[in-house]
C-alpha atoms as a PDB file:
ATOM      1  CA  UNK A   1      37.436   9.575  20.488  1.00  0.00           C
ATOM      2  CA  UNK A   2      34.911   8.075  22.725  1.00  0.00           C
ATOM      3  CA  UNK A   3      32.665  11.267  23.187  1.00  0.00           C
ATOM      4  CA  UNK A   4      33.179  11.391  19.549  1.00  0.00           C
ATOM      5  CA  UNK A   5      31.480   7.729  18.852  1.00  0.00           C
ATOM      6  CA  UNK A   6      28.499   9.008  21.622  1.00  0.00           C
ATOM      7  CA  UNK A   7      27.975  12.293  19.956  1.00  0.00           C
ATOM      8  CA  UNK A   8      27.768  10.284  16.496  1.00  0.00           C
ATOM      9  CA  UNK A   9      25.466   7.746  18.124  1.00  0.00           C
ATOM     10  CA  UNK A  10      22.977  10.231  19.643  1.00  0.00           C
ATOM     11  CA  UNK A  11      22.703  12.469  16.256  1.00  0.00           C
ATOM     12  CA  UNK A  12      21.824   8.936  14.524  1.00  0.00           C
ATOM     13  CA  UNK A  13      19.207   8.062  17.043  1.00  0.00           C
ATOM     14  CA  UNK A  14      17.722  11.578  17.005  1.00  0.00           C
ATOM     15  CA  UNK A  15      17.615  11.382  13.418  1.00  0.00           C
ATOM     16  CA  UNK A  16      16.154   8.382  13.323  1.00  0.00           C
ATOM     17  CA  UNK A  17      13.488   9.110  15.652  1.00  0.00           C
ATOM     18  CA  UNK A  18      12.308  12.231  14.108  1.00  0.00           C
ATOM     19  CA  UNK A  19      11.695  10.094  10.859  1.00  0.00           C
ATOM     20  CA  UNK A  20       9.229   7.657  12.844  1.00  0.00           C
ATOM     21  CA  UNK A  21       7.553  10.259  14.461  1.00  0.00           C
ATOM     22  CA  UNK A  22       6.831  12.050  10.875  1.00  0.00           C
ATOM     23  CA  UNK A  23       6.087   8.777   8.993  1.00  0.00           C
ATOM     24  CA  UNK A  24       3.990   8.147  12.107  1.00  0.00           C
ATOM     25  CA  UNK A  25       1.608  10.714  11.316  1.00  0.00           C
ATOM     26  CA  UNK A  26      -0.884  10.186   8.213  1.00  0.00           C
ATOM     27  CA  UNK A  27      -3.306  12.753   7.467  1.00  0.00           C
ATOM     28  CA  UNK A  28      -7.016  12.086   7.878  1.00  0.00           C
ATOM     29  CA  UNK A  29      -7.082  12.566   3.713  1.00  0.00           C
ATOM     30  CA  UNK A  30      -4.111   9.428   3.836  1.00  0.00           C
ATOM     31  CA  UNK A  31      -5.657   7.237   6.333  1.00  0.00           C
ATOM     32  CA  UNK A  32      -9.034   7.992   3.917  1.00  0.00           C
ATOM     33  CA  UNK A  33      -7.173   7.129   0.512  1.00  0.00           C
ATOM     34  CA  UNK A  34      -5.376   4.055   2.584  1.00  0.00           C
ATOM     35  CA  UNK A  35      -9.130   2.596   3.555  1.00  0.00           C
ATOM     36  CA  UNK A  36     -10.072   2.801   0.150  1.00  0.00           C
ATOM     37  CA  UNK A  37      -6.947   1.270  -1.484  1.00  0.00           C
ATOM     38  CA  UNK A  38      -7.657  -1.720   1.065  1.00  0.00           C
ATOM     39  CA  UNK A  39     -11.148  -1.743   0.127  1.00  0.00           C
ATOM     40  CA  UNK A  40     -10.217  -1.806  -3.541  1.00  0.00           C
ATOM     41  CA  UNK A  41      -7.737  -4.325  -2.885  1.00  0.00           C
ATOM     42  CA  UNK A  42      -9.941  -6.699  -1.476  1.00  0.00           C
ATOM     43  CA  UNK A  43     -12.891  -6.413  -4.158  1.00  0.00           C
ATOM     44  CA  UNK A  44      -9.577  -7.116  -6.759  1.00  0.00           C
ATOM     45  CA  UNK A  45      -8.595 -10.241  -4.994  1.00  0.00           C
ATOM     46  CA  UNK A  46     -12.000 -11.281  -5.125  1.00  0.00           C
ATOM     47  CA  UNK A  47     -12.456 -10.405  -9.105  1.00  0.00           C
ATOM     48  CA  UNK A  48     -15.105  -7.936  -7.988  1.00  0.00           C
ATOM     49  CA  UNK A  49     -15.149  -4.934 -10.591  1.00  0.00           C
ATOM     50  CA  UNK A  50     -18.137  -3.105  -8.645  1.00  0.00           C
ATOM     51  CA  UNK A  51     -16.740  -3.346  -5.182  1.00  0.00           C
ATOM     52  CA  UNK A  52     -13.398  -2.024  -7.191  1.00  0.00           C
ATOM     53  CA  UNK A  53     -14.998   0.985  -8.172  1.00  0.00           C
ATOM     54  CA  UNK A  54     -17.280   1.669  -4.816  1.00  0.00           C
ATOM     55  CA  UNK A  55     -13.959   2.174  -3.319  1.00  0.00           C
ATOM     56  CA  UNK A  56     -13.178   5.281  -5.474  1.00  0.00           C
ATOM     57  CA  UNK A  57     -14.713   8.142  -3.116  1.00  0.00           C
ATOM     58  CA  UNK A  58     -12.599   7.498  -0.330  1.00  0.00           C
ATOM     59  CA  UNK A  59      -9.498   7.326  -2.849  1.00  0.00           C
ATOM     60  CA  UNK A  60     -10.200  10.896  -3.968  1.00  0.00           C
ATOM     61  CA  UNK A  61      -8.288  12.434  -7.250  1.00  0.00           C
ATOM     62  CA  UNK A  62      -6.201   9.126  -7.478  1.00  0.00           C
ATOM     63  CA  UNK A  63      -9.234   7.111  -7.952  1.00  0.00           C
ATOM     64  CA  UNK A  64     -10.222   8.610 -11.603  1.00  0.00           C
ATOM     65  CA  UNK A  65      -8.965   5.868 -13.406  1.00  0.00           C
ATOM     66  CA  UNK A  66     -10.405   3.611 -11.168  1.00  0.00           C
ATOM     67  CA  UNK A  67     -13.530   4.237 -11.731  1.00  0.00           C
ATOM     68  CA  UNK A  68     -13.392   4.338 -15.115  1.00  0.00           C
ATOM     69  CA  UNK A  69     -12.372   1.219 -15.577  1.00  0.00           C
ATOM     70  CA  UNK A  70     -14.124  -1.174 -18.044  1.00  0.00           C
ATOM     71  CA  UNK A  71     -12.573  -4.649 -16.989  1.00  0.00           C
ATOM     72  CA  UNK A  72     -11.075  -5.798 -13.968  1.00  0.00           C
ATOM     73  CA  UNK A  73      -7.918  -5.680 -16.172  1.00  0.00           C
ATOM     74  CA  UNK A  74      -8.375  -1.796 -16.393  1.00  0.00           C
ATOM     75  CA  UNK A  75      -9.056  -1.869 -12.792  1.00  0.00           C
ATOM     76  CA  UNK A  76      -5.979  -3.527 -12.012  1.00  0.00           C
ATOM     77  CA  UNK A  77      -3.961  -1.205 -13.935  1.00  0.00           C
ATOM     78  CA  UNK A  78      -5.275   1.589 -12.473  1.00  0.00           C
ATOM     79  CA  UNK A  79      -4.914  -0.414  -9.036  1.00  0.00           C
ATOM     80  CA  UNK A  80      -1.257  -0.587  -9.985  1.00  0.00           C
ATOM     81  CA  UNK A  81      -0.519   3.379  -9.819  1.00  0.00           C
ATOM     82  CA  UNK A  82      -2.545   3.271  -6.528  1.00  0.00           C
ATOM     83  CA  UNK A  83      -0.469   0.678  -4.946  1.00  0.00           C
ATOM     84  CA  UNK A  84       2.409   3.307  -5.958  1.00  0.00           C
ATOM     85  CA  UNK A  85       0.835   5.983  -3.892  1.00  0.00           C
ATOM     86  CA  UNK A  86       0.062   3.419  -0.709  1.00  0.00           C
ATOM     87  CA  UNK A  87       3.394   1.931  -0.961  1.00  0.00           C
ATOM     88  CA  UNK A  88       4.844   5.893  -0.628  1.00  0.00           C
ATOM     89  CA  UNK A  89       2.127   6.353   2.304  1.00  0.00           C
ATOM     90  CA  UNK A  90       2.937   3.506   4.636  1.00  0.00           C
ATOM     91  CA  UNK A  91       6.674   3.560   4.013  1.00  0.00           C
ATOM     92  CA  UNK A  92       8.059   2.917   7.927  1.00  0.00           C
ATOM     93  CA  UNK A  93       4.309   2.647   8.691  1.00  0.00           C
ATOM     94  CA  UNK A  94       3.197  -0.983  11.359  1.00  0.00           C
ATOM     95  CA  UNK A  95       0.609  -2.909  10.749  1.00  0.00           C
ATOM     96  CA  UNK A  96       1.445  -2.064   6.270  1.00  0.00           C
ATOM     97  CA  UNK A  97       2.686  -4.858   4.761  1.00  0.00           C
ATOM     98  CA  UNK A  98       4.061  -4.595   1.013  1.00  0.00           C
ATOM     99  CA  UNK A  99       3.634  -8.017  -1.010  1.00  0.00           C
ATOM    100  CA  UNK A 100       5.130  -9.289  -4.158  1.00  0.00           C
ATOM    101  CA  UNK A 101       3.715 -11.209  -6.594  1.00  0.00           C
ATOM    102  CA  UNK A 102       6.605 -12.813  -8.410  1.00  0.00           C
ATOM    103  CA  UNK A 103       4.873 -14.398 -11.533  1.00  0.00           C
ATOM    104  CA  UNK A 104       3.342 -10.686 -12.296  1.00  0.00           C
ATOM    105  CA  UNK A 105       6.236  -9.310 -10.836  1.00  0.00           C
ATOM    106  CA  UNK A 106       3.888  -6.181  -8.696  1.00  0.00           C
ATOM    107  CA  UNK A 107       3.511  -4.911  -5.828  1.00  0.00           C
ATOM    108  CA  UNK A 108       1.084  -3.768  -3.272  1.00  0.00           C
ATOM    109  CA  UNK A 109      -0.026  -3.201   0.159  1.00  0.00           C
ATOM    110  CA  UNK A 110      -2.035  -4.918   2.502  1.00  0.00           C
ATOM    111  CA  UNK A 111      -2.854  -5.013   6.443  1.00  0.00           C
ATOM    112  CA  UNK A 112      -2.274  -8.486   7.327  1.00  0.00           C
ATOM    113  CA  UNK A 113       0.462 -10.893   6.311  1.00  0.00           C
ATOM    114  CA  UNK A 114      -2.383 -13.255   5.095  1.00  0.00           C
ATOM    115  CA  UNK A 115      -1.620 -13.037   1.142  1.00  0.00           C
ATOM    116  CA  UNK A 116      -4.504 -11.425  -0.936  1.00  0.00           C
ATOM    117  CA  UNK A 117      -3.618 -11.006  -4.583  1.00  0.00           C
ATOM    118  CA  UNK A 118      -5.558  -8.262  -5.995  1.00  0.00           C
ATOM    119  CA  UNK A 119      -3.405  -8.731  -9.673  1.00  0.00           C
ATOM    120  CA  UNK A 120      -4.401 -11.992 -10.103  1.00  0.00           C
ATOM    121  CA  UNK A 121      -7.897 -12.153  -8.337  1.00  0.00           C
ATOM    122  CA  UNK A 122      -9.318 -15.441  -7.612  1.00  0.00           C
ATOM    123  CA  UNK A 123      -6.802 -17.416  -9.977  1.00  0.00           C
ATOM    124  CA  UNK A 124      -4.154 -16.715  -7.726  1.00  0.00           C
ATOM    125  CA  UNK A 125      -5.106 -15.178  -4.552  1.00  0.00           C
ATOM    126  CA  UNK A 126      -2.847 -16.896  -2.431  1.00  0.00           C
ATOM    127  CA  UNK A 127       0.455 -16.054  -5.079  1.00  0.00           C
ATOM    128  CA  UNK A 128       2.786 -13.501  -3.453  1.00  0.00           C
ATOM    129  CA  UNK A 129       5.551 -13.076  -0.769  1.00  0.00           C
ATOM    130  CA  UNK A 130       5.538 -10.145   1.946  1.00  0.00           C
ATOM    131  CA  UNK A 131       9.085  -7.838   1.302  1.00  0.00           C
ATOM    132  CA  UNK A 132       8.497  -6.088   4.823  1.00  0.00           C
END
């Protein structure tokens, strides 16, 4: 029963570590789209609709909508699929924090556990709680 429990216990830990070691590695074309999503993300907080936008080349396809955007409103939309994408990306990821805004009730993700809210931009850059 004992060798049993080991066994058990090694396959978990095995298993385990081969997801961290995959989720570990980002492609240079992720760690590209995850520098612009930060860059994005910080031009939002700031209510900056051309620093938005100048983030677009590194974001690549994703960043269509982006750069069509009209209004930081549009922007922030079209932030809000992104944050999707870099939420997927930096799942089991350190040093990727995702945030919550609970009055807007969204999501994204940031590098430091210093809150920047790119949804509600200057008004309420400090509103939001780190989930991991």
């Amino acid at each position: 029963m004992n060798q049993l429990k080991i066994a058990a216990a090694i396959a978990l830990g095995l298993a385990l570590a081969c997801s961290l070691v995959s989720a570990a590695n980002l492609s240079e074309q992720d760690k590209k789209f995850l520098s612009g999503y930060e860059n994005a993300h910080l031009a939002l907080t700031a209510d900056n609709l051309d620093g938005a936008k100048a983030a677009v080349p590194k974001l690549g396809n994703d960043g269509a909508e982006l750069s069509e955007s009209a209004s930081l409103k549009d922007a922030r939309a079209a932030f809000e699929k992104l944050s999707a994408k870099a939420k997927q990306l930096t799942a089991g990821q350190s040093g990727y924090y995702v945030v919550n805004c609970p009055m807007l009730k969204k999501d994204w993700v940031q590098t430091s556990t210093t809150i920047a809210n790119p949804y509600g931009g200057k008004d309420m850059a400090t509103c939001g709680e780190v989930k991991k």
